[in-house]
N, C-alpha and C. Protein backbone atom coordinates (compact mmCIF):
# COMPACT_ATOMS: atom_id res chain seq x y z
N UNK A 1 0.85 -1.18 0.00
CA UNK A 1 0.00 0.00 0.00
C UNK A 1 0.89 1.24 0.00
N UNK A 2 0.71 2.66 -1.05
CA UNK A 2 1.16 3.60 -0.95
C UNK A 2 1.01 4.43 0.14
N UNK A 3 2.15 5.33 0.80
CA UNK A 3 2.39 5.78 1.64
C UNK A 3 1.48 6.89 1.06
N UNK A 4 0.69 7.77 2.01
CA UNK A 4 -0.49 8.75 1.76
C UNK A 4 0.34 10.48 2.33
N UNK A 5 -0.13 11.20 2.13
CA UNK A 5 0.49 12.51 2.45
C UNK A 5 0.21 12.24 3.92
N UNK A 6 -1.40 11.65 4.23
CA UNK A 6 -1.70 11.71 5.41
C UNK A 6 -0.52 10.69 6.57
N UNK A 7 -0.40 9.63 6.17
CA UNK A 7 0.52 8.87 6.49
C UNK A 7 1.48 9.69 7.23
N UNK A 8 2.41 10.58 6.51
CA UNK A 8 3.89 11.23 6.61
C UNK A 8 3.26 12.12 7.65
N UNK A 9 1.96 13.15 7.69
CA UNK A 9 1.49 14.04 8.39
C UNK A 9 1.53 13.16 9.99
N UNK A 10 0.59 12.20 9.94
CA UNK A 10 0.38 11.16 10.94
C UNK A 10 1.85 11.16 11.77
N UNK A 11 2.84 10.61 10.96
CA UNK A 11 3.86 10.12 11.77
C UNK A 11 4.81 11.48 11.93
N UNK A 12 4.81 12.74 11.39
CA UNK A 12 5.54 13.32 11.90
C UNK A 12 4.79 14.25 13.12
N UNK A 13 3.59 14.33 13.44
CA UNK A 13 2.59 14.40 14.40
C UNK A 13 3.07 13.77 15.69
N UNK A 14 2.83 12.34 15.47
CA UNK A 14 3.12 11.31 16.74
C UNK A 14 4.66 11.35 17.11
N UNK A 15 5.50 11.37 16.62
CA UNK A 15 6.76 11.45 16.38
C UNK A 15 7.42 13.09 16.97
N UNK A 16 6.39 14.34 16.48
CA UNK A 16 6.89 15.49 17.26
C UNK A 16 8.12 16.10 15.97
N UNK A 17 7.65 15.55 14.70
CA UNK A 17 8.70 16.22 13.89
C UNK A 17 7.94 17.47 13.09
N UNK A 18 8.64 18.72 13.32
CA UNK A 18 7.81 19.78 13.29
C UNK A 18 8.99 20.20 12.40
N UNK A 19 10.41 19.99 12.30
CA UNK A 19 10.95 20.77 11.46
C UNK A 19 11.31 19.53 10.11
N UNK A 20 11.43 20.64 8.88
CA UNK A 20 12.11 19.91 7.77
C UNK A 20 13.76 18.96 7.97
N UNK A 21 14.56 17.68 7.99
CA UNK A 21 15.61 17.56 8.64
C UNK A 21 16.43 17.98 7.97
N UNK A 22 16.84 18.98 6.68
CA UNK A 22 17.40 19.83 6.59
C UNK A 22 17.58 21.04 7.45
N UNK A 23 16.43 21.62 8.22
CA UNK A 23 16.54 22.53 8.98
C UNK A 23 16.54 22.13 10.57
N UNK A 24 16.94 20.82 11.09
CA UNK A 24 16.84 20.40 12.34
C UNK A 24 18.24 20.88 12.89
N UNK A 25 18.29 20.97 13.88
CA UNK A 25 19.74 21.01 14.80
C UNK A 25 20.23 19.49 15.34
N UNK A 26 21.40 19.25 15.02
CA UNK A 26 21.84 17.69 15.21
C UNK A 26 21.12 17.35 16.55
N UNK A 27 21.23 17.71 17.30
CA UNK A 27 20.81 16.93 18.48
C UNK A 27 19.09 16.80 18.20
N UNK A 28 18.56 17.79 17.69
CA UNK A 28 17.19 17.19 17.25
C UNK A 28 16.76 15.96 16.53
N UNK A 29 18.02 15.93 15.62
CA UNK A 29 17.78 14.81 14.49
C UNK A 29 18.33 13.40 15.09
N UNK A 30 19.20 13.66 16.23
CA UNK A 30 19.41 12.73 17.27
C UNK A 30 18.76 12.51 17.87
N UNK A 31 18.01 13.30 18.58
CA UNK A 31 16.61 12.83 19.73
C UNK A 31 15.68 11.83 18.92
N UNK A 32 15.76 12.39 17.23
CA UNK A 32 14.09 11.70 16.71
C UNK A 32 15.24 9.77 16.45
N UNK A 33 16.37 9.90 16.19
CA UNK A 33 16.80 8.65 16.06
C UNK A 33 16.77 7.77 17.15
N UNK A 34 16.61 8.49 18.50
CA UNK A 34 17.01 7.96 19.65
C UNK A 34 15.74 6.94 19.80
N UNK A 35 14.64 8.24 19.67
CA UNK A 35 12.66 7.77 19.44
C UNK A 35 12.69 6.74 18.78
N UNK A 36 13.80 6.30 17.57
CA UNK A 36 13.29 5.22 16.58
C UNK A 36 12.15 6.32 15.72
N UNK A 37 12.29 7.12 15.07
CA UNK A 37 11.19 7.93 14.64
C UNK A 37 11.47 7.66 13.03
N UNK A 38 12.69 7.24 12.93
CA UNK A 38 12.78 6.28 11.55
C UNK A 38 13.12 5.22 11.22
N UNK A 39 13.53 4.24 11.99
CA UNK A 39 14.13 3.10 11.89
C UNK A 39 13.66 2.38 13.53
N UNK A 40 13.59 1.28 13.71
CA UNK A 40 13.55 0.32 14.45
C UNK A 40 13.81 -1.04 14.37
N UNK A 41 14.08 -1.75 15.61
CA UNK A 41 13.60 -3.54 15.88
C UNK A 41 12.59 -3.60 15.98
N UNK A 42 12.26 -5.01 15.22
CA UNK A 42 10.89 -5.20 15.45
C UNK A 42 11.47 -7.04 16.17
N UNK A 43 10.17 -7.54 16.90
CA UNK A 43 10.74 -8.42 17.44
C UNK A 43 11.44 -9.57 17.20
N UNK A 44 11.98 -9.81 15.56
CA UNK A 44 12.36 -10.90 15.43
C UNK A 44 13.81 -10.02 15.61
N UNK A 45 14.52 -8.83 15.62
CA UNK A 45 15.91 -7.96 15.46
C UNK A 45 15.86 -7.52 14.07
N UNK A 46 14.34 -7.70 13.30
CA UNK A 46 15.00 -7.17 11.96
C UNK A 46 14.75 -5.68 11.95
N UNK A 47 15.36 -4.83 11.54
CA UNK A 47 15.68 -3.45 10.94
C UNK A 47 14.31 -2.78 10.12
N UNK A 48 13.50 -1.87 10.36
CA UNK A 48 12.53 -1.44 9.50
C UNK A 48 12.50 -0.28 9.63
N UNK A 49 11.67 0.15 8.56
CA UNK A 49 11.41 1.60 8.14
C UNK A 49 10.17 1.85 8.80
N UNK A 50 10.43 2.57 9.86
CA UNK A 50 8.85 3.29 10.73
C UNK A 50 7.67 3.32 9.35
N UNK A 51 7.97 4.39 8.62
CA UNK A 51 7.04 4.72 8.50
C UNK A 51 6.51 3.79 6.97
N UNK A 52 7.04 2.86 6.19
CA UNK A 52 6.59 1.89 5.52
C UNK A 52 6.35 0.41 6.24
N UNK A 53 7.16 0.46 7.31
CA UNK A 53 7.31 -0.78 7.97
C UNK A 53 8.10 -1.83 7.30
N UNK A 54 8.59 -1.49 5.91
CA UNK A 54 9.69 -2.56 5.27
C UNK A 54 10.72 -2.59 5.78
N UNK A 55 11.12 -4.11 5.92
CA UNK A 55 12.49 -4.38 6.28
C UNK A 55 13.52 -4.04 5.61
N UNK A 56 14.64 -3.46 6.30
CA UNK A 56 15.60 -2.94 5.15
C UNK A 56 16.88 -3.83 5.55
N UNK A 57 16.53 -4.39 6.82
CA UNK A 57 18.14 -5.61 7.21
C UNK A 57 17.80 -6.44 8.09
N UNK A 58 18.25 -8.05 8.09
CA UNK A 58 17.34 -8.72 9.02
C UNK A 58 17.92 -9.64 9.35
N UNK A 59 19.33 -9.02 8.94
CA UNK A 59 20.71 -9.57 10.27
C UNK A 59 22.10 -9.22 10.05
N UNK A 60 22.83 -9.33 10.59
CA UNK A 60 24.00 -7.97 10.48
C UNK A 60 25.09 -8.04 9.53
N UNK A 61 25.04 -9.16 8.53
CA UNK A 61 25.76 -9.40 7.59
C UNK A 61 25.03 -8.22 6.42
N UNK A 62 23.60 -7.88 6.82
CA UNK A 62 22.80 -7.04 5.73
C UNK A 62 22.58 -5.52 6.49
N UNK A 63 23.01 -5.44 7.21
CA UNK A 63 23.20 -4.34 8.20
C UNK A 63 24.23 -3.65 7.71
N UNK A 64 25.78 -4.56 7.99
CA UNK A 64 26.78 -4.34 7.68
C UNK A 64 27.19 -3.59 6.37
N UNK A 65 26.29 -4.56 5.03
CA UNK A 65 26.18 -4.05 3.72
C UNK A 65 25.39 -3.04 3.74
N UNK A 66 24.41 -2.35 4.47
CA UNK A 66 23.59 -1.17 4.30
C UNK A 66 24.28 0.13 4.87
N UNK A 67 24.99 -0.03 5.83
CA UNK A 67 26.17 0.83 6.46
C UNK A 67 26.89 0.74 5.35
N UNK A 68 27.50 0.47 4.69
CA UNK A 68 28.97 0.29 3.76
C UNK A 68 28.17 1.60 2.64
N UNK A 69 27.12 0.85 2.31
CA UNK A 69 26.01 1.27 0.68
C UNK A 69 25.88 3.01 1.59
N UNK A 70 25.50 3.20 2.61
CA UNK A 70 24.98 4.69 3.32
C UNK A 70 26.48 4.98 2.89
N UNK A 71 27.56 4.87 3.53
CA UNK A 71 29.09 5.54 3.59
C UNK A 71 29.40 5.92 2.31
N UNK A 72 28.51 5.24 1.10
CA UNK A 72 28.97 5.75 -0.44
C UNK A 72 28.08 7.19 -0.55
N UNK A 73 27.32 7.22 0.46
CA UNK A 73 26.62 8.94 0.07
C UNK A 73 26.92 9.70 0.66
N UNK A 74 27.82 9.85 1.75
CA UNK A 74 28.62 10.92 2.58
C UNK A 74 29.36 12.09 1.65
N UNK A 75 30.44 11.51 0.67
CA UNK A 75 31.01 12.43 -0.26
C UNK A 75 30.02 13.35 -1.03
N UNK A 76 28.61 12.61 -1.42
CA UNK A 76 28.01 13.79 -1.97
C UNK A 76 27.04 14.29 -0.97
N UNK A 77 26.88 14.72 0.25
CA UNK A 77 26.28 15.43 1.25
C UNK A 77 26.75 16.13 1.59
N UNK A 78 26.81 17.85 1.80
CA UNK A 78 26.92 18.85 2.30
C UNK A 78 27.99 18.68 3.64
N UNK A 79 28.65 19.60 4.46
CA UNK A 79 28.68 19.77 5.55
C UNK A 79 27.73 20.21 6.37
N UNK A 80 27.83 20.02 7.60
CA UNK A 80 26.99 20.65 7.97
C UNK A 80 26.35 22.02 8.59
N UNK A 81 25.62 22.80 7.63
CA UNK A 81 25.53 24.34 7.77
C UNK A 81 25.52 24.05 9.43
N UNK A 82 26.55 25.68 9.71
CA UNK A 82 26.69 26.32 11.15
C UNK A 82 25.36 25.99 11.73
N UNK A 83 23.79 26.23 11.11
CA UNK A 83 22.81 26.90 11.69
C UNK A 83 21.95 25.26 12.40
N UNK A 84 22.46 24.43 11.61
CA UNK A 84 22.80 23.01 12.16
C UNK A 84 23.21 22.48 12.90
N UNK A 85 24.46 22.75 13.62
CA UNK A 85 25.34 22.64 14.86
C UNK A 85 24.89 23.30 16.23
N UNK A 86 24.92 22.21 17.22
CA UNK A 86 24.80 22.89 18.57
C UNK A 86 25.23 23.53 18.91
């Protein structure tokens, strides 16, 4: 099932995400990771996406490879603007 505008509204509601995470301050964007406000365990230890609920790793050999695959998009991401920093 497609994710609905309402959906994203829903969970950034319950969740308490009021800013764009371009415009969050790290420790904000830390608090919502801390929440699990995008990622979680679910009870078998597999890895999901809050807000589709798809599994994206569902044991640490695929963990491992999803960390490696994230580290290839660092070079093209910004620093992080001053207005960003605690």
């Amino acid at each position: 099932m497609p994710i609905t505008v309402q959906d994203i509204k829903d969970h950034n509601d319950y969740y308490d995400i009021t800013n764009f995470i371009a415009d969050m301050k790290n420790s904000e964007y830390e608090k919502l990771l801390n929440k699990n406000a995008f990622f979680y365990s679910d009870a078998h230890g597999f890895i999901r996406h809050v807000l589709s609920d798809e599994p994206i790793a569902t044991n640490k050999d695929q963990l491992n490879l999803l960390i490696k695959h994230l580290e290839k998009y660092r070079d093209k991401l910004d620093d992080t603007p001053i207005l960003n920093k605690d």
